[in-house]
Protein backbone atom coordinates (compact mmCIF):
# COMPACT_ATOMS: atom_id res chain seq x y z
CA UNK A 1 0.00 0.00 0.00
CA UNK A 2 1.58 3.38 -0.79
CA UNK A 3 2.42 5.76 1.59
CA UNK A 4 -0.74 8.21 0.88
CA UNK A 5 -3.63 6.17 2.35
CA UNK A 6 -6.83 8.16 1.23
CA UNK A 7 -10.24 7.54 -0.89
CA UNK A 8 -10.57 9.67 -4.18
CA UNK A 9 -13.37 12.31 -3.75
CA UNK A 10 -16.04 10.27 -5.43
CA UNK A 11 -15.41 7.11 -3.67
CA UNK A 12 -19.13 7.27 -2.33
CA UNK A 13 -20.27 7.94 -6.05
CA UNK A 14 -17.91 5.03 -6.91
CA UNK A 15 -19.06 2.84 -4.79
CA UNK A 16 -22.96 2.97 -5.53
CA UNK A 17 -22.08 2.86 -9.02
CA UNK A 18 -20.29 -0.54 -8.71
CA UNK A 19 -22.54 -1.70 -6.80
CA UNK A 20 -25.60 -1.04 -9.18
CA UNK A 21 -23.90 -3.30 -11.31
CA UNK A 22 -23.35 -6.05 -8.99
CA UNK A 23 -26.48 -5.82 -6.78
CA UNK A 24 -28.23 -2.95 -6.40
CA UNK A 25 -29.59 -4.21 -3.27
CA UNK A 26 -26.54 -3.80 -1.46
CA UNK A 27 -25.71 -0.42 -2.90
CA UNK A 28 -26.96 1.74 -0.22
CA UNK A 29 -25.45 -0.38 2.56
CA UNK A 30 -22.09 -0.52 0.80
CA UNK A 31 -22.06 3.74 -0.15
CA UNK A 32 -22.57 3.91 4.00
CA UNK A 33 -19.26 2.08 4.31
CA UNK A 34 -17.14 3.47 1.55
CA UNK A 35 -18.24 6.96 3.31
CA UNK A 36 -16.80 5.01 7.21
CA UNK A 37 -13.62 4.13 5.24
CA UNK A 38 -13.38 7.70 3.36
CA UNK A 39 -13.25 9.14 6.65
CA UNK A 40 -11.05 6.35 8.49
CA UNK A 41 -9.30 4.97 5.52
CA UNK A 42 -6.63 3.75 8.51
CA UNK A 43 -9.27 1.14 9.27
CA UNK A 44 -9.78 -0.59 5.85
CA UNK A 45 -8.04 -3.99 5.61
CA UNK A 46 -5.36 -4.03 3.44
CA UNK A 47 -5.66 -6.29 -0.02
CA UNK A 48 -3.44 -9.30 -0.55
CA UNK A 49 -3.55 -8.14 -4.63
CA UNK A 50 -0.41 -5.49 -5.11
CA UNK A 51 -2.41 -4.54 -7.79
CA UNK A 52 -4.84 -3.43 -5.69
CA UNK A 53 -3.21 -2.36 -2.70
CA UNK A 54 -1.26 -0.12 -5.24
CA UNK A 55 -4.36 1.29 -6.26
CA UNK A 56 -5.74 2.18 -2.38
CA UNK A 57 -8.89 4.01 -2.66
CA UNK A 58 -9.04 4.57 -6.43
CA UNK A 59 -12.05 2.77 -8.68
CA UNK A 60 -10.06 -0.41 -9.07
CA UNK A 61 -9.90 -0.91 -5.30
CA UNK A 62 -13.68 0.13 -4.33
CA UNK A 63 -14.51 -2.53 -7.08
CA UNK A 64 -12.38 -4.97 -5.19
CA UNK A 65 -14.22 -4.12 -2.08
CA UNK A 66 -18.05 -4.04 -3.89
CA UNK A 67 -17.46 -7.59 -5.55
CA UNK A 68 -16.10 -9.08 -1.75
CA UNK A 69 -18.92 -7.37 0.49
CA UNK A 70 -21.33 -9.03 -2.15
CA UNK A 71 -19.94 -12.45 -2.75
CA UNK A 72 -19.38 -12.88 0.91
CA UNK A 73 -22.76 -13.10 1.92
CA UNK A 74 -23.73 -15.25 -0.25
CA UNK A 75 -24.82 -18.69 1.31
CA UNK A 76 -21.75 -20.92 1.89
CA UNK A 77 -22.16 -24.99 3.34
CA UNK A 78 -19.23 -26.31 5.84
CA UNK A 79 -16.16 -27.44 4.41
CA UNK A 80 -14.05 -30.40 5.96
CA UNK A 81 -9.99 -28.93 5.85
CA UNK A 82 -7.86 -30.51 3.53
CA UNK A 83 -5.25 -31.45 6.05
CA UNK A 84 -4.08 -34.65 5.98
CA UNK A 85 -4.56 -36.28 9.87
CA UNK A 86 -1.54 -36.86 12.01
CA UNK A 87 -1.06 -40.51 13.01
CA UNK A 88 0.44 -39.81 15.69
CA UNK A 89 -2.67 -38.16 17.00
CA UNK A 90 -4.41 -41.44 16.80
CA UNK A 91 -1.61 -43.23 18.63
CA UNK A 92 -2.35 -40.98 21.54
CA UNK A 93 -6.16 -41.81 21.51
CA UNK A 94 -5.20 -45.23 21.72
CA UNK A 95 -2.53 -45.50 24.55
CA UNK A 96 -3.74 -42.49 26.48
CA UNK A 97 -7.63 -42.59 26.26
CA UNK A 98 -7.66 -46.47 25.22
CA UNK A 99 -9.63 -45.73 22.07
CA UNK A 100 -10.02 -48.96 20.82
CA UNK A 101 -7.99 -48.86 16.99
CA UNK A 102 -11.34 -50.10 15.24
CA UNK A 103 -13.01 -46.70 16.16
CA UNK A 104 -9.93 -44.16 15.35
CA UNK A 105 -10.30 -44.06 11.24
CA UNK A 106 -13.92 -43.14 12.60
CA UNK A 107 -12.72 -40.67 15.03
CA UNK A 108 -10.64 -38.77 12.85
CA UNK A 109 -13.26 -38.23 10.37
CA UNK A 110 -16.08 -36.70 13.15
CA UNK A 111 -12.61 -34.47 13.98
CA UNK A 112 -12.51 -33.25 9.97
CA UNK A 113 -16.15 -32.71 10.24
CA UNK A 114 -16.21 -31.00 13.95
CA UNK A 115 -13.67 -28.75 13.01
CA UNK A 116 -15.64 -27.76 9.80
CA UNK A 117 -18.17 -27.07 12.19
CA UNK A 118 -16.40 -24.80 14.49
CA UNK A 119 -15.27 -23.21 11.93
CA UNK A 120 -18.43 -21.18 9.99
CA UNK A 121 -20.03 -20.80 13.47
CA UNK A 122 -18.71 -17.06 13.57
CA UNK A 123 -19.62 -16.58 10.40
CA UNK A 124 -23.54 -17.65 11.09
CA UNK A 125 -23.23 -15.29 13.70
CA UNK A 126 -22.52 -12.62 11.97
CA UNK A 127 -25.29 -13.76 9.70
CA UNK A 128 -28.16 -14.35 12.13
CA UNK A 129 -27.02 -10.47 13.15
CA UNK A 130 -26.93 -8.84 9.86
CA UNK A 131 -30.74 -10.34 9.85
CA UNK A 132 -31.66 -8.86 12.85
CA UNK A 133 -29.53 -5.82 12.52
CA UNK A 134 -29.99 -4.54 9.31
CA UNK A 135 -33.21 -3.79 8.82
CA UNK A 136 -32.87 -1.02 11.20
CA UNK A 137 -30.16 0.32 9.70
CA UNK A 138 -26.66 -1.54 10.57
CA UNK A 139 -24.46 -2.63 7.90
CA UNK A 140 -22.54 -5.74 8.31
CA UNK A 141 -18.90 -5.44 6.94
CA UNK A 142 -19.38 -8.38 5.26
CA UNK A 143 -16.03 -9.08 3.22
CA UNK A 144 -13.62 -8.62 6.04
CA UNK A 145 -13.70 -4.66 4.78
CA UNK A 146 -12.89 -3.26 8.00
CA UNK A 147 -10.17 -3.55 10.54
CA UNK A 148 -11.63 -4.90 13.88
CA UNK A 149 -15.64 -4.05 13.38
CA UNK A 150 -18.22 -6.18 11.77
CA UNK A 151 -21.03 -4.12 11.95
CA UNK A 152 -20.82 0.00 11.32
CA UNK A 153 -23.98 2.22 11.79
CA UNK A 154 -23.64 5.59 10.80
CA UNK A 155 -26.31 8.24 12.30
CA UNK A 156 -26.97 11.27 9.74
CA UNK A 157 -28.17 13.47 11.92
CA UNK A 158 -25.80 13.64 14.98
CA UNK A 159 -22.62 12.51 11.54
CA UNK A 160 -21.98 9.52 14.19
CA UNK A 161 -20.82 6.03 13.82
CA UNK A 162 -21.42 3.26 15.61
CA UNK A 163 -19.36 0.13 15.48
CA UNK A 164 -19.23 -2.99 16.93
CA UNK A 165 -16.89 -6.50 16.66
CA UNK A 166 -18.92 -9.31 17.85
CA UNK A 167 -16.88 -13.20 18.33
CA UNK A 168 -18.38 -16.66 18.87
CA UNK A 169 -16.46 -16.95 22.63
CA UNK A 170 -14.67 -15.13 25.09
CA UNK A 171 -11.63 -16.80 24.09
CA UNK A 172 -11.21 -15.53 20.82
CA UNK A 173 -8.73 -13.57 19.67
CA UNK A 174 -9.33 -9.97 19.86
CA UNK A 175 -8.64 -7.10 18.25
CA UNK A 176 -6.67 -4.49 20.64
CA UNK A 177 -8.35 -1.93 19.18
CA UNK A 178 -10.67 -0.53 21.34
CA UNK A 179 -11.16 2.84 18.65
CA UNK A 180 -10.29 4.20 15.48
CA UNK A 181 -9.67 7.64 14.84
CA UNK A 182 -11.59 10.76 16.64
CA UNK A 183 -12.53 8.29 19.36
CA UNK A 184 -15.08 7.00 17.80
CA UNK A 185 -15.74 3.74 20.35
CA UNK A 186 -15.95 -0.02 18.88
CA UNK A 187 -18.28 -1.88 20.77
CA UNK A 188 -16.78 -5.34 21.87
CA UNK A 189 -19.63 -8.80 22.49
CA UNK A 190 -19.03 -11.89 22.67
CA UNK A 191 -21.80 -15.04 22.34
CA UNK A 192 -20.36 -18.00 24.57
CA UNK A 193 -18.33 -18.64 27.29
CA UNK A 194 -14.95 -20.55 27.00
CA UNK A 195 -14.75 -21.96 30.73
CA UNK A 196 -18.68 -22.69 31.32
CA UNK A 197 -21.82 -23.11 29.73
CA UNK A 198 -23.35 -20.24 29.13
CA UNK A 199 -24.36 -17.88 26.67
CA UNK A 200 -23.68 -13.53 26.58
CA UNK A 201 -26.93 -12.85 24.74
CA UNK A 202 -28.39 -10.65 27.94
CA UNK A 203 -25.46 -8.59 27.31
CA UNK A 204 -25.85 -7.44 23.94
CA UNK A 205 -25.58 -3.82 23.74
CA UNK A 206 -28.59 -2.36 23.82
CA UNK A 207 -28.12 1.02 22.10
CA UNK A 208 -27.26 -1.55 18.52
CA UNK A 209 -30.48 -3.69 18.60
CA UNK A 210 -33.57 -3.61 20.80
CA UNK A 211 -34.80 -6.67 19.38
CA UNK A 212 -35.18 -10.27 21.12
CA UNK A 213 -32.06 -11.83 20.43
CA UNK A 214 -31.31 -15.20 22.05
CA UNK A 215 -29.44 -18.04 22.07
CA UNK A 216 -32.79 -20.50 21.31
CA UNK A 217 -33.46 -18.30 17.95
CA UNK A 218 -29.74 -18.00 17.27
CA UNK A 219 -30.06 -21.92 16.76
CA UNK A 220 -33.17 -21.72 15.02
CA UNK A 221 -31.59 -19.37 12.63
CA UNK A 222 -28.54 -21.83 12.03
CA UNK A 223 -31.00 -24.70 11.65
CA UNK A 224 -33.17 -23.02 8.67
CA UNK A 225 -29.78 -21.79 6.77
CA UNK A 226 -28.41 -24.83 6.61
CA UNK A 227 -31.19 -26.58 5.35
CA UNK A 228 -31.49 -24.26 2.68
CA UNK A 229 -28.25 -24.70 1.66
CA UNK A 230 -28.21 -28.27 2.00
């Protein structure tokens, strides 16, 4: 990324007009955050292309940023990782845990499938709250777009944001960034609880959704994506 780290003057123009021709569904959600990134262009993630990187905040890289807020939200099923299993792994079932060797072949398979598992979790989170949240007027930062915050809200009248970074448990790695620039305040929630079971739900913050959200309809949501997708 070059040393200037700005958006051209029309990046909000920009953005809704590649955005008509992607989805024009999306294109007021994704003008709102072109305009957060315009402002705190510090805070957008930087591109792996150096194509793109070189181009920071020109039309080729709000393009870059359009296509990946749209394609990421499209639906996407588990997928077991391609890693190869460790024998040795196995061999420690066996002599430590006395797994009997008929069931570890089986064993390491539910493992390729659990961890596929574990895996989109955050993800359907941040789907079953871009659902919720949306509608009255959040924006998830869908795309990996922005450093730290998954959901921006931006407040026309009083020119405020509001951002929050949401993880799946306590024990996930955070960000350390607590603000971005002007001291503008990223909200920090977290669903579960690493060290007992329990859920964080009754600590949502209430100034980003007044609606009932819960752990029981958090599941329900999961359950009717994934049959969808099926």
């Amino acid at each position: 990324m070059s040393d200037a780290v700005f958006f051209v003057e029309n990046a909000e123009e920009l953005a809704k007009n590649k955005m008509d021709n992607i989805n024009p569904h999306l294109s007021e959600r994704f003008q709102i955050l072109i305009k957060f990134l315009s402002e705190f262009p510090e805070s957008s993630t930087k591109p792996r292309s150096k194509k793109i990187r070189d181009n920071f905040g020109k039309e080729e890289h709000i393009e870059y940023l359009a296509r990946n807020f749209n394609d990421s939200r499209r639906p996407k099923k588990p997928t077991p990782p391609n890693t190869v299993s460790d024998q040795v792994v196995s061999l420690v079932l066996s002599v430590s845990f006395g797994i009997p060797e008929e069931n570890l072949s089986r064993i390491q398979e539910e493992h390729r499938l659990s961890m596929a598992s574990e895996n989109i979790v955050g993800e359907l989170l941040e789907r079953y709250l871009a659902e919720k949240l949306e509608p009255s007027g959040w924006i998830w930062c869908s795309g990996t777009s922005v450093k730290a915050v998954d959901f921006i809200h931006y407040n026309s009248e009083a020119n405020e944001w509001g951002l929050l970074q949401v993880k799946n448990r306590d024990n996930t790695e955070n960000s350390s960034s607590n603000k971005v620039r002007d001291n503008t305040e990223i909200k920090k929630w977290f669903r579960t609880y690493s060290q007992r079971d329990a859920t964080n739900w009754e600590n949502f913050p209430d100034e980003v959704s007044s609606k009932e959200l819960s752990e029981s309809d958090f599941r329900c949501f999961v359950e009717r994506y994934l049959k969808n997708i099926r």
